[in-house]
N, C-alpha and C. Protein backbone atom coordinates (compact mmCIF):
# COMPACT_ATOMS: atom_id res chain seq x y z
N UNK A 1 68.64 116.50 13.03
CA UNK A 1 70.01 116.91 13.25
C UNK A 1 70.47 116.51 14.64
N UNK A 2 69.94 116.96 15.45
CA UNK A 2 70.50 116.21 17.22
C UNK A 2 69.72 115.06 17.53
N UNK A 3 69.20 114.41 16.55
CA UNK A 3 68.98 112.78 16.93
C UNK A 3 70.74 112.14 15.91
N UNK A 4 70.89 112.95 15.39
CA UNK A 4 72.11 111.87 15.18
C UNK A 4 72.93 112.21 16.06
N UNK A 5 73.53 112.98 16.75
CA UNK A 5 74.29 113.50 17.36
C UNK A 5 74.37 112.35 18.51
N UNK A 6 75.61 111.93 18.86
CA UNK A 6 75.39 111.24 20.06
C UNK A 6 74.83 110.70 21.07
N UNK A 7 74.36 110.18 21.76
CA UNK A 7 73.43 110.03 23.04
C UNK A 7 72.04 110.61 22.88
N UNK A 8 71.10 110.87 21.70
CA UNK A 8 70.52 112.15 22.01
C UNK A 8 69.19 111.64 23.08
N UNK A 9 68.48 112.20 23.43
CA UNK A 9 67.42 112.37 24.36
C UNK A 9 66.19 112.28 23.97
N UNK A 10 65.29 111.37 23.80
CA UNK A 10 64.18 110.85 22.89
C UNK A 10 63.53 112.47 23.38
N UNK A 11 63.51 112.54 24.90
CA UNK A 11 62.03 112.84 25.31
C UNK A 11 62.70 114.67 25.40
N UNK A 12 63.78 115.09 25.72
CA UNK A 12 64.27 116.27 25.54
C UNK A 12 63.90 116.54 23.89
N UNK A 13 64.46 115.80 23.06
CA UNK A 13 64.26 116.10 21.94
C UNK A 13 62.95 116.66 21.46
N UNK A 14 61.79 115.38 21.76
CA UNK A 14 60.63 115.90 21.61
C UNK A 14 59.98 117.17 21.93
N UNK A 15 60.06 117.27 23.50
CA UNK A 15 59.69 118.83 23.76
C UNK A 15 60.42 119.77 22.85
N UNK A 16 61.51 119.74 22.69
CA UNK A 16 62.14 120.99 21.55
C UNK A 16 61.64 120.99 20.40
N UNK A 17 61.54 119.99 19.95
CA UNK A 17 60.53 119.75 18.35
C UNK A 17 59.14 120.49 18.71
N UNK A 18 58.37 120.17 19.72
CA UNK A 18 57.44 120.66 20.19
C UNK A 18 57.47 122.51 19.86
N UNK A 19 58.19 123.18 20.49
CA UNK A 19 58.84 124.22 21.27
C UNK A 19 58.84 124.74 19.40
N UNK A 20 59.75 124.50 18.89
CA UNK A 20 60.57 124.78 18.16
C UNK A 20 59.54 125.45 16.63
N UNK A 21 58.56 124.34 16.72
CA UNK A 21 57.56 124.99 15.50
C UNK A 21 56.83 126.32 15.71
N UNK A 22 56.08 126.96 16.68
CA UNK A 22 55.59 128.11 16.78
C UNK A 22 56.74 128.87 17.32
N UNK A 23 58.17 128.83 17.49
CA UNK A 23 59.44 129.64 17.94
C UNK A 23 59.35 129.98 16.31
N UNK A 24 59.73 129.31 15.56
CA UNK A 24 60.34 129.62 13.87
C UNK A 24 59.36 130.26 13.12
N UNK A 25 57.85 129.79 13.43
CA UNK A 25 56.71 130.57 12.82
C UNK A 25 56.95 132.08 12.88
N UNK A 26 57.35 132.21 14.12
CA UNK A 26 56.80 133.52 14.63
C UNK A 26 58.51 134.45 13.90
N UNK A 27 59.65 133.44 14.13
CA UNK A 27 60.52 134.04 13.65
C UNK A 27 60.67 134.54 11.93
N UNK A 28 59.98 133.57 11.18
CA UNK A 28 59.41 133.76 9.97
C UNK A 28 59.12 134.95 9.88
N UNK A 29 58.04 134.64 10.21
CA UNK A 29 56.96 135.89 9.93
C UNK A 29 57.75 137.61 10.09
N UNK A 30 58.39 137.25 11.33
CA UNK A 30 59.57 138.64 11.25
C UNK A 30 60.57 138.93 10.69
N UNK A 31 60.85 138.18 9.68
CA UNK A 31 61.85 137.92 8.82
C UNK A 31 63.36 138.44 9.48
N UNK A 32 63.16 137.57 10.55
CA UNK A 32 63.89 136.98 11.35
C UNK A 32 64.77 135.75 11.32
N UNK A 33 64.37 134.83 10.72
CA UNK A 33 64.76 133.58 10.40
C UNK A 33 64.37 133.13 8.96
N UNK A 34 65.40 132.51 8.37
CA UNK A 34 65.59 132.14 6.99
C UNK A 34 66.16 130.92 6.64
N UNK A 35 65.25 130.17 6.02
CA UNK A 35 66.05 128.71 5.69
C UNK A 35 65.93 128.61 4.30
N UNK A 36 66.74 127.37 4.52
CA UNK A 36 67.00 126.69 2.37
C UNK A 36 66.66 124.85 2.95
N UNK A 37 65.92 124.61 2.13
CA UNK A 37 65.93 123.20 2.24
C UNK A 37 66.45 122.79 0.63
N UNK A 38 67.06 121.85 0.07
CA UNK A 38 68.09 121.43 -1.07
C UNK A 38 67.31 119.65 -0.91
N UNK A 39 66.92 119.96 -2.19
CA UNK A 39 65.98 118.62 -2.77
C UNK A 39 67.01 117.93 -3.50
N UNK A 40 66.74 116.44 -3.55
CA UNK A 40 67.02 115.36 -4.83
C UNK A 40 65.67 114.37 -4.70
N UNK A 41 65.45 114.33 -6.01
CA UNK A 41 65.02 113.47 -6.19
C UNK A 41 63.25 113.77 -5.65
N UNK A 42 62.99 114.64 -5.27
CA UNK A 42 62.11 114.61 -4.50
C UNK A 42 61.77 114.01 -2.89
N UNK A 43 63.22 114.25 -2.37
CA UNK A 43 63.20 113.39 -1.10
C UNK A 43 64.46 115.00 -0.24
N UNK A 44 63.83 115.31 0.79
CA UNK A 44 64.86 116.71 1.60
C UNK A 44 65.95 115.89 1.52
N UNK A 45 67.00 116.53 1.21
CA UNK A 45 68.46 115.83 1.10
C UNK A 45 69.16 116.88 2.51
N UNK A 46 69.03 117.97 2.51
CA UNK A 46 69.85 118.97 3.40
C UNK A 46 69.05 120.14 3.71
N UNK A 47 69.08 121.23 4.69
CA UNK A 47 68.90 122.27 4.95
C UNK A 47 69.69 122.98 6.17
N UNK A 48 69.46 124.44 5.37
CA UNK A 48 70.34 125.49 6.92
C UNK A 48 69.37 126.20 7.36
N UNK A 49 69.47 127.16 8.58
CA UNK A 49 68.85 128.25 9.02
C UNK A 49 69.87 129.45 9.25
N UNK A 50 69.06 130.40 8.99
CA UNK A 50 69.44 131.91 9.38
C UNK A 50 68.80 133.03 10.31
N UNK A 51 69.53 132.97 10.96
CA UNK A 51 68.97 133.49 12.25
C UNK A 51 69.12 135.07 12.39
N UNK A 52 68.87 136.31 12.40
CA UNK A 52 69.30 137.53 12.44
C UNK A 52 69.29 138.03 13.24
N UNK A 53 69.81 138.44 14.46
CA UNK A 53 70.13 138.59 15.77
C UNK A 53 70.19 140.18 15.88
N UNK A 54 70.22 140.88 16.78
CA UNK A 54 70.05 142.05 17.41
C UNK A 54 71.44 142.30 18.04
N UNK A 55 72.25 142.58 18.07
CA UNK A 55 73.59 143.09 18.61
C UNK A 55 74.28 144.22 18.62
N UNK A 56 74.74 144.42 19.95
CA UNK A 56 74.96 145.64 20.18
C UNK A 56 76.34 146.33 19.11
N UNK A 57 76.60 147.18 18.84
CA UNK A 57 77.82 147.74 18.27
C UNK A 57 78.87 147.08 18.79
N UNK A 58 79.76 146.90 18.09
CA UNK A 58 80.96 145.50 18.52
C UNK A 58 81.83 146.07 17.73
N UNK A 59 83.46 146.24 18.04
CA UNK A 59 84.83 146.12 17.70
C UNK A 59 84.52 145.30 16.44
N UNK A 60 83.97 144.12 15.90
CA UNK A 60 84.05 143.33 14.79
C UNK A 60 82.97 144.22 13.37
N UNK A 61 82.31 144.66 14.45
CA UNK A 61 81.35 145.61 13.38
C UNK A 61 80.39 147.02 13.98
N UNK A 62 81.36 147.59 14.21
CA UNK A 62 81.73 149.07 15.26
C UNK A 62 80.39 150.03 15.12
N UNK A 63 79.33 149.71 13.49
CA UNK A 63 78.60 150.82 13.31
C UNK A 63 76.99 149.86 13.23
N UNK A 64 77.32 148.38 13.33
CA UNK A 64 76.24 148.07 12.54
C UNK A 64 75.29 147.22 14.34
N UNK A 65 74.09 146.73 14.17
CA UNK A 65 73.17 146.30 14.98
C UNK A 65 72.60 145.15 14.71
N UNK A 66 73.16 143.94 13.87
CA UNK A 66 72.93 142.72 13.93
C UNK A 66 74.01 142.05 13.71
N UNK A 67 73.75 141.16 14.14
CA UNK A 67 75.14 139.57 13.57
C UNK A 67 73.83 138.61 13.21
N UNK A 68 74.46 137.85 11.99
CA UNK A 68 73.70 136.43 12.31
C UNK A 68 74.39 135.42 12.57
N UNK A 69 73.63 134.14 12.65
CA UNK A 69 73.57 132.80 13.73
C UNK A 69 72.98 131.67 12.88
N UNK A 70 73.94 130.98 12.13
CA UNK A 70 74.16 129.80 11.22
C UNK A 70 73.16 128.96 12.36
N UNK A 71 72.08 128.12 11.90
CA UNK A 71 71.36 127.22 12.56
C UNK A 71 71.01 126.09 11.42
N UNK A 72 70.69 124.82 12.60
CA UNK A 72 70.07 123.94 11.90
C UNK A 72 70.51 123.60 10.49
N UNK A 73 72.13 123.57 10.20
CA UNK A 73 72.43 123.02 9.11
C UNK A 73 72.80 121.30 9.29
N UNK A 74 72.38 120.80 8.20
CA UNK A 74 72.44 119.20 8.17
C UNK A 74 71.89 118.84 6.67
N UNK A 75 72.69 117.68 6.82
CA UNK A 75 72.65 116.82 5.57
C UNK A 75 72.26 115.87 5.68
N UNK A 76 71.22 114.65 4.99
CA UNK A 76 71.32 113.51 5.44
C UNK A 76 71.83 112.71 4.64
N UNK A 77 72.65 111.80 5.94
CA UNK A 77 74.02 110.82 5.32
C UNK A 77 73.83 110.23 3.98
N UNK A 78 72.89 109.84 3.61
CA UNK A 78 72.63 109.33 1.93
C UNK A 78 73.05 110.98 0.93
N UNK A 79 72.85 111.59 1.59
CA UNK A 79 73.19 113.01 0.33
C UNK A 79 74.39 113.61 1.08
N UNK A 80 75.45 112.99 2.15
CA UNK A 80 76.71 113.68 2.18
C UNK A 80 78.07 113.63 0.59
N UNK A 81 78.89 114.41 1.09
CA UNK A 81 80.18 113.96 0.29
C UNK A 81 79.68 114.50 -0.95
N UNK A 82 78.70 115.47 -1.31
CA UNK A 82 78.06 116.13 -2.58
C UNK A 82 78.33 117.62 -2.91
N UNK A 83 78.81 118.04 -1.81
CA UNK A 83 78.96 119.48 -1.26
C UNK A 83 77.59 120.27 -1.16
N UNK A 84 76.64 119.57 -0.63
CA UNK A 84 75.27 120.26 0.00
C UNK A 84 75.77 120.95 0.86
N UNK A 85 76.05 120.43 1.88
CA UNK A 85 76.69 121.27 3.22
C UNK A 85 77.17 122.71 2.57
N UNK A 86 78.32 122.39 1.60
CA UNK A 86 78.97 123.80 1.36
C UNK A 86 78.40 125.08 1.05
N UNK A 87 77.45 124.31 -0.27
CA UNK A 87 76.13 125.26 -1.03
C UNK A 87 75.29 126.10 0.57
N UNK A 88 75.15 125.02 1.39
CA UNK A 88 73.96 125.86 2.16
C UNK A 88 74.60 126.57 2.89
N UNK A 89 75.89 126.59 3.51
CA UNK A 89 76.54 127.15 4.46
C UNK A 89 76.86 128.68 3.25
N UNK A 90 76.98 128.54 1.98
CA UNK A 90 77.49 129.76 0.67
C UNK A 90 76.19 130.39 1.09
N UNK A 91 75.47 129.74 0.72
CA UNK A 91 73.83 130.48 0.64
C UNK A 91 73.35 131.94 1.81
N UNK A 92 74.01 130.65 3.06
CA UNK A 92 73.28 131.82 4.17
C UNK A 92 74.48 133.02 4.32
N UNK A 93 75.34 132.44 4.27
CA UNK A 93 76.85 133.51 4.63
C UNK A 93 76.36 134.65 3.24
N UNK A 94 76.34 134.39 2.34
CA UNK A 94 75.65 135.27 0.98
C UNK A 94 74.81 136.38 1.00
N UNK A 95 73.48 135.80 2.23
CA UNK A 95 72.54 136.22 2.49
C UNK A 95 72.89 136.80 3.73
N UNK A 96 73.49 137.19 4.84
CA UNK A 96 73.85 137.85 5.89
C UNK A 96 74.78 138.93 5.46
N UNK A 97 75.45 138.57 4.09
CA UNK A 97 76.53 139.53 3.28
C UNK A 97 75.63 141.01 2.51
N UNK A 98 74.70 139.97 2.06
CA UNK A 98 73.63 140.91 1.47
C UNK A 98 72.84 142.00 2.42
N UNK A 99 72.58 141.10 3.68
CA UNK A 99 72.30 142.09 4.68
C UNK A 99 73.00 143.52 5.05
N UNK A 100 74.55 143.40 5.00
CA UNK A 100 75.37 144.22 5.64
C UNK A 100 75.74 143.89 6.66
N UNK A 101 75.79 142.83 6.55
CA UNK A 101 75.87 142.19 8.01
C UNK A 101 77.50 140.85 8.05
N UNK A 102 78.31 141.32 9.08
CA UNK A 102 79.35 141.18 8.92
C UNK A 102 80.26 139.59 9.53
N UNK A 103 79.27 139.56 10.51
CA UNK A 103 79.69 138.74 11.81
C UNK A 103 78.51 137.65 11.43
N UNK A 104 78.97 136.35 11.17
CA UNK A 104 78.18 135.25 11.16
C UNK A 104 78.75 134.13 12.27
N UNK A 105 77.70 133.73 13.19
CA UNK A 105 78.42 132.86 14.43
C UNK A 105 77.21 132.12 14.89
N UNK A 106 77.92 130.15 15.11
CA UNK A 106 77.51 129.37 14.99
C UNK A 106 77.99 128.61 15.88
N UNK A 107 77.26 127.28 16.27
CA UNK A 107 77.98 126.31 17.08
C UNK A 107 77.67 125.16 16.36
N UNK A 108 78.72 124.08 16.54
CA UNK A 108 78.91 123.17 15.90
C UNK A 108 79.04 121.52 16.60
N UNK A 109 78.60 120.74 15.72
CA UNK A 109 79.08 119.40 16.71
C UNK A 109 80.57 119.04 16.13
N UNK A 110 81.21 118.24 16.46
CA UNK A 110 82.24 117.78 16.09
C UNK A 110 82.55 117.30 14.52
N UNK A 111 81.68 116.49 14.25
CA UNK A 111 81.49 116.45 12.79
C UNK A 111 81.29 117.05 12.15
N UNK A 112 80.65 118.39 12.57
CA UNK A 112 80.46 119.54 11.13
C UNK A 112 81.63 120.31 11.27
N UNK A 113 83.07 120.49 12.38
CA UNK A 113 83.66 121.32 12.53
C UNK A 113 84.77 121.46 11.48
N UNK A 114 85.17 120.60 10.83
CA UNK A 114 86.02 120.60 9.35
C UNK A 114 84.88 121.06 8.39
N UNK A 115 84.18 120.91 8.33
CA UNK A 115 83.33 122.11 6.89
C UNK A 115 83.29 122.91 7.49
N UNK A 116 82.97 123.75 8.59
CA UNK A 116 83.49 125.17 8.48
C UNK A 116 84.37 126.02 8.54
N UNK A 117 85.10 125.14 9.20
CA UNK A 117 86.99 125.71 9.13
C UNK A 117 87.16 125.59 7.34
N UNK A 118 87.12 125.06 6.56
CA UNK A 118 87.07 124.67 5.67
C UNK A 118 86.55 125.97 4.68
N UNK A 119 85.42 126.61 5.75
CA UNK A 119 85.24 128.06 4.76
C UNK A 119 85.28 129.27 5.30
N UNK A 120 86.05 129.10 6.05
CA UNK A 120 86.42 130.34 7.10
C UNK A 120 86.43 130.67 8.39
N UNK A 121 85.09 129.40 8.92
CA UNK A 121 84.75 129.71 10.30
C UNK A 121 86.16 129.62 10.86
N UNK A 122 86.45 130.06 12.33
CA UNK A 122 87.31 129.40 13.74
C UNK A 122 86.44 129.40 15.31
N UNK A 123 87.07 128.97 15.93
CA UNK A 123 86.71 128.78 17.01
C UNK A 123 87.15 130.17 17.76
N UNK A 124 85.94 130.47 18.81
CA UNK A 124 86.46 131.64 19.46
C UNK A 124 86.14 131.31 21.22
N UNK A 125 86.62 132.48 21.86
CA UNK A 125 86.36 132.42 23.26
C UNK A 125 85.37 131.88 24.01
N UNK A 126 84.10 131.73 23.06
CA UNK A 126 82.63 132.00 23.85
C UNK A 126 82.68 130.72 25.16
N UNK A 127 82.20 131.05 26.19
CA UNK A 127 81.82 130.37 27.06
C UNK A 127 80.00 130.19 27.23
N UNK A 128 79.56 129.64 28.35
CA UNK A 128 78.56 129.18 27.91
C UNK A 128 78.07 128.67 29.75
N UNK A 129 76.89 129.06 30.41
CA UNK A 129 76.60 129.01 31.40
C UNK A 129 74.85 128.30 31.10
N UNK A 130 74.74 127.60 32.16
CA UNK A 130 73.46 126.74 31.28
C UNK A 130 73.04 126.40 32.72
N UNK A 131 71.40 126.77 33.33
CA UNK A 131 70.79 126.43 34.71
C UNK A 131 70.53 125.00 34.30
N UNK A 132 70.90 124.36 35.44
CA UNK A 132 70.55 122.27 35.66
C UNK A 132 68.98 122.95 36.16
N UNK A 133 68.11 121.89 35.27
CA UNK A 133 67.03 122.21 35.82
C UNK A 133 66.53 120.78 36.64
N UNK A 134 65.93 120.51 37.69
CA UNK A 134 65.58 119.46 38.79
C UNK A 134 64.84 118.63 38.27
């Protein structure tokens, strides 16, 4: 998914791939994190993640203690234009619904930002502070 993305960063990338497998294990296991991978043919065509987050009582959902966090959705370009995207983005929103859980929030690249406007998402305030590391 962020090797297609613009410019991406062979060697940033790698460490996160690195990083990223015992992060999801462990999130697994706490049923914490939830994915769908969507087959053809016997070849991964698409998958999302679901992330279930810890949050404090919020004006958007005044009584409850999680939001989730749309991750790692992608399609690959031979299986776009099928409505995979849509199915997986139904799936997890379904499954955070099932939770009781009200508030689903995500970040997006430019190209995925018409499929989710498309099913409800918008854009909100969030800002975003990030240490340059040397």
């Amino acid at each position: 998914m962020f090797a297609s993305m613009p410019n991406p960063q062979e060697a940033i990338l790698d460490t996160m791939s690195r990083a990223f497998e015992p992060w999801v294990r462990a999130r697994i296991a706490e049923g914490k994190y939830l994915g769908w991978i969507v087959e053809e043919g016997g070849r991964v065509a698409g998958s999302a993640g679901l992330l279930i987050v810890d949050w404090p009582p919020h004006p958007f959902h005044p009584e409850a203690s999680q939001r989730a966090y749309l991750l790692n959705v992608y399609v690959d370009p031979e299986f776009r234009k099928r409505g995979l995207g849509h199915e997986l983005i139904k799936k997890c929103v379904a499954e955070a619904h099932a939770r009781g859980i009200r508030v689903v929030t995500l970040h997006s690249s430019d190209a995925g930002r018409p499929v989710y406007e498309k099913f409800g998402f918008h854009a909100t305030s969030e800002m975003m502070f990030v240490e340059k590391t040397s």
